[in-house]
Protein backbone atom coordinates (compact mmCIF):
# COMPACT_ATOMS: atom_id res chain seq x y z
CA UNK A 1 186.60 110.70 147.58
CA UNK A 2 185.78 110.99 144.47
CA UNK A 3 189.00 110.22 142.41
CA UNK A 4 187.81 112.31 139.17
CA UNK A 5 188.05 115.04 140.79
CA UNK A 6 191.24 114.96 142.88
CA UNK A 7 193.74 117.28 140.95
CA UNK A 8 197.27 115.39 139.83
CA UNK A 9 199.07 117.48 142.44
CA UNK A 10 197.28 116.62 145.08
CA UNK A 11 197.13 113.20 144.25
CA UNK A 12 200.70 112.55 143.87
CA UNK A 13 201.47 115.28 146.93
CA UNK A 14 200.90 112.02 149.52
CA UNK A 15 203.93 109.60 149.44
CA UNK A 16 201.76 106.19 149.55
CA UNK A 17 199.74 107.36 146.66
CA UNK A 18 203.45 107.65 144.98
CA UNK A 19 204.48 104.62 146.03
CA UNK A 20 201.17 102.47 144.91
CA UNK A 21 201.20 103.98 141.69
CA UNK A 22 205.07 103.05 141.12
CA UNK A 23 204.55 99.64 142.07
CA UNK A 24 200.90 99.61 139.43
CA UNK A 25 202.99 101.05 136.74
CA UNK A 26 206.06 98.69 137.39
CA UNK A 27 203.76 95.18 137.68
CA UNK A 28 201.69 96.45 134.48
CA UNK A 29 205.04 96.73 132.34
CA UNK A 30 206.23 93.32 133.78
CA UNK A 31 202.64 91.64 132.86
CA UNK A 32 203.19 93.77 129.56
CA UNK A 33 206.67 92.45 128.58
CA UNK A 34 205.90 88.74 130.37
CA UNK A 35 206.23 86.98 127.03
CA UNK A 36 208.97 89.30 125.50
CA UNK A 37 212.40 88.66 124.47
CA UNK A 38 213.31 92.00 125.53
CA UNK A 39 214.64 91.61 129.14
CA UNK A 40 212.77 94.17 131.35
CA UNK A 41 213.72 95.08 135.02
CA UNK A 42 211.77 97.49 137.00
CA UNK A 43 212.87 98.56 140.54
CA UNK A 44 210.37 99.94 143.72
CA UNK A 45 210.01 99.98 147.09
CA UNK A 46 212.83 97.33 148.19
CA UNK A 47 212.46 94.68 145.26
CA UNK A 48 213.59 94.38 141.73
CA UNK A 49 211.53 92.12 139.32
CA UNK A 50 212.22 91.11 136.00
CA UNK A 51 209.86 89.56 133.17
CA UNK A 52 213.48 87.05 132.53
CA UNK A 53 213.62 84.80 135.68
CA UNK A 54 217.15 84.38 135.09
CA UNK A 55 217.94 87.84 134.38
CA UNK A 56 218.65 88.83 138.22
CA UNK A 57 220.66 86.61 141.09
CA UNK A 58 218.53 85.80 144.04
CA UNK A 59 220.90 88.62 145.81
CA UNK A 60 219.63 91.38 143.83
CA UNK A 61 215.91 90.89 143.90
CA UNK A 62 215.47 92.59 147.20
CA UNK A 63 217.75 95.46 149.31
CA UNK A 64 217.59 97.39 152.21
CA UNK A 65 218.97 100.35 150.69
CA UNK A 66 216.60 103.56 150.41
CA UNK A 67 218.20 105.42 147.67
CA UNK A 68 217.90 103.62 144.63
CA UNK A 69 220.74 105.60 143.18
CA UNK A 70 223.10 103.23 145.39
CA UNK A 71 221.61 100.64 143.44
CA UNK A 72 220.80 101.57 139.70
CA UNK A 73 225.22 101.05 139.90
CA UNK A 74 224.90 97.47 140.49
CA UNK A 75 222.08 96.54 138.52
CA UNK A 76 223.64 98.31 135.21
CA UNK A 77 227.15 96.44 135.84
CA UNK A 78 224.98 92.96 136.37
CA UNK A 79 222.91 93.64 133.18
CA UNK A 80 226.16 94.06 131.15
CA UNK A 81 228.03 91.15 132.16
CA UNK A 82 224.42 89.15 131.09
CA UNK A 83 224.44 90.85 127.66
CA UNK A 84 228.08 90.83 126.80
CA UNK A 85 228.43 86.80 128.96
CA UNK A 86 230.77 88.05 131.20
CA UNK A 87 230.68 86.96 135.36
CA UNK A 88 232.23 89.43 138.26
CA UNK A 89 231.98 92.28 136.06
């Protein structure tokens, strides 16, 4: 297949394609921001990364949840307490 001329919406119409190109984009912003001192977190598939290893707890760095909606909660209300130095938000 010649990827040139595959048209966007057939190229994103497959849910693997999706999913590979989620997890390019999110691994080429974390390589991007590696030596930043702007924290960056990026979410796909069942794992959360950061380009701050100390940024997320060991408990948040993978879930079993499929809607990240359930999870985009949690990982806000973690993120604050790190800016604002707070634990148990």
């Amino acid at each position: 297949m010649n990827i040139v001329k595959v048209s966007l919406k057939e190229l994103l119409s497959k849910s693997r394609t999706k999913s590979q190109l989620t997890e390019l984009l999110a691994d080429t912003l974390l390589n991007e921001f590696r030596d930043s001192d702007q924290d960056l977190v990026v979410s796909y598939e069942n794992l959360v990364k950061s380009n701050n290893a100390n940024l997320l707890p060991d408990d948040m760095k993978t879930h079993t949840h499929e809607q990240a909606d359930t999870m985009i909660p949690l990982h806000v209300l973690d993120a604050v307490a790190v800016v604002i130095g707070v634990a148990n938000l």
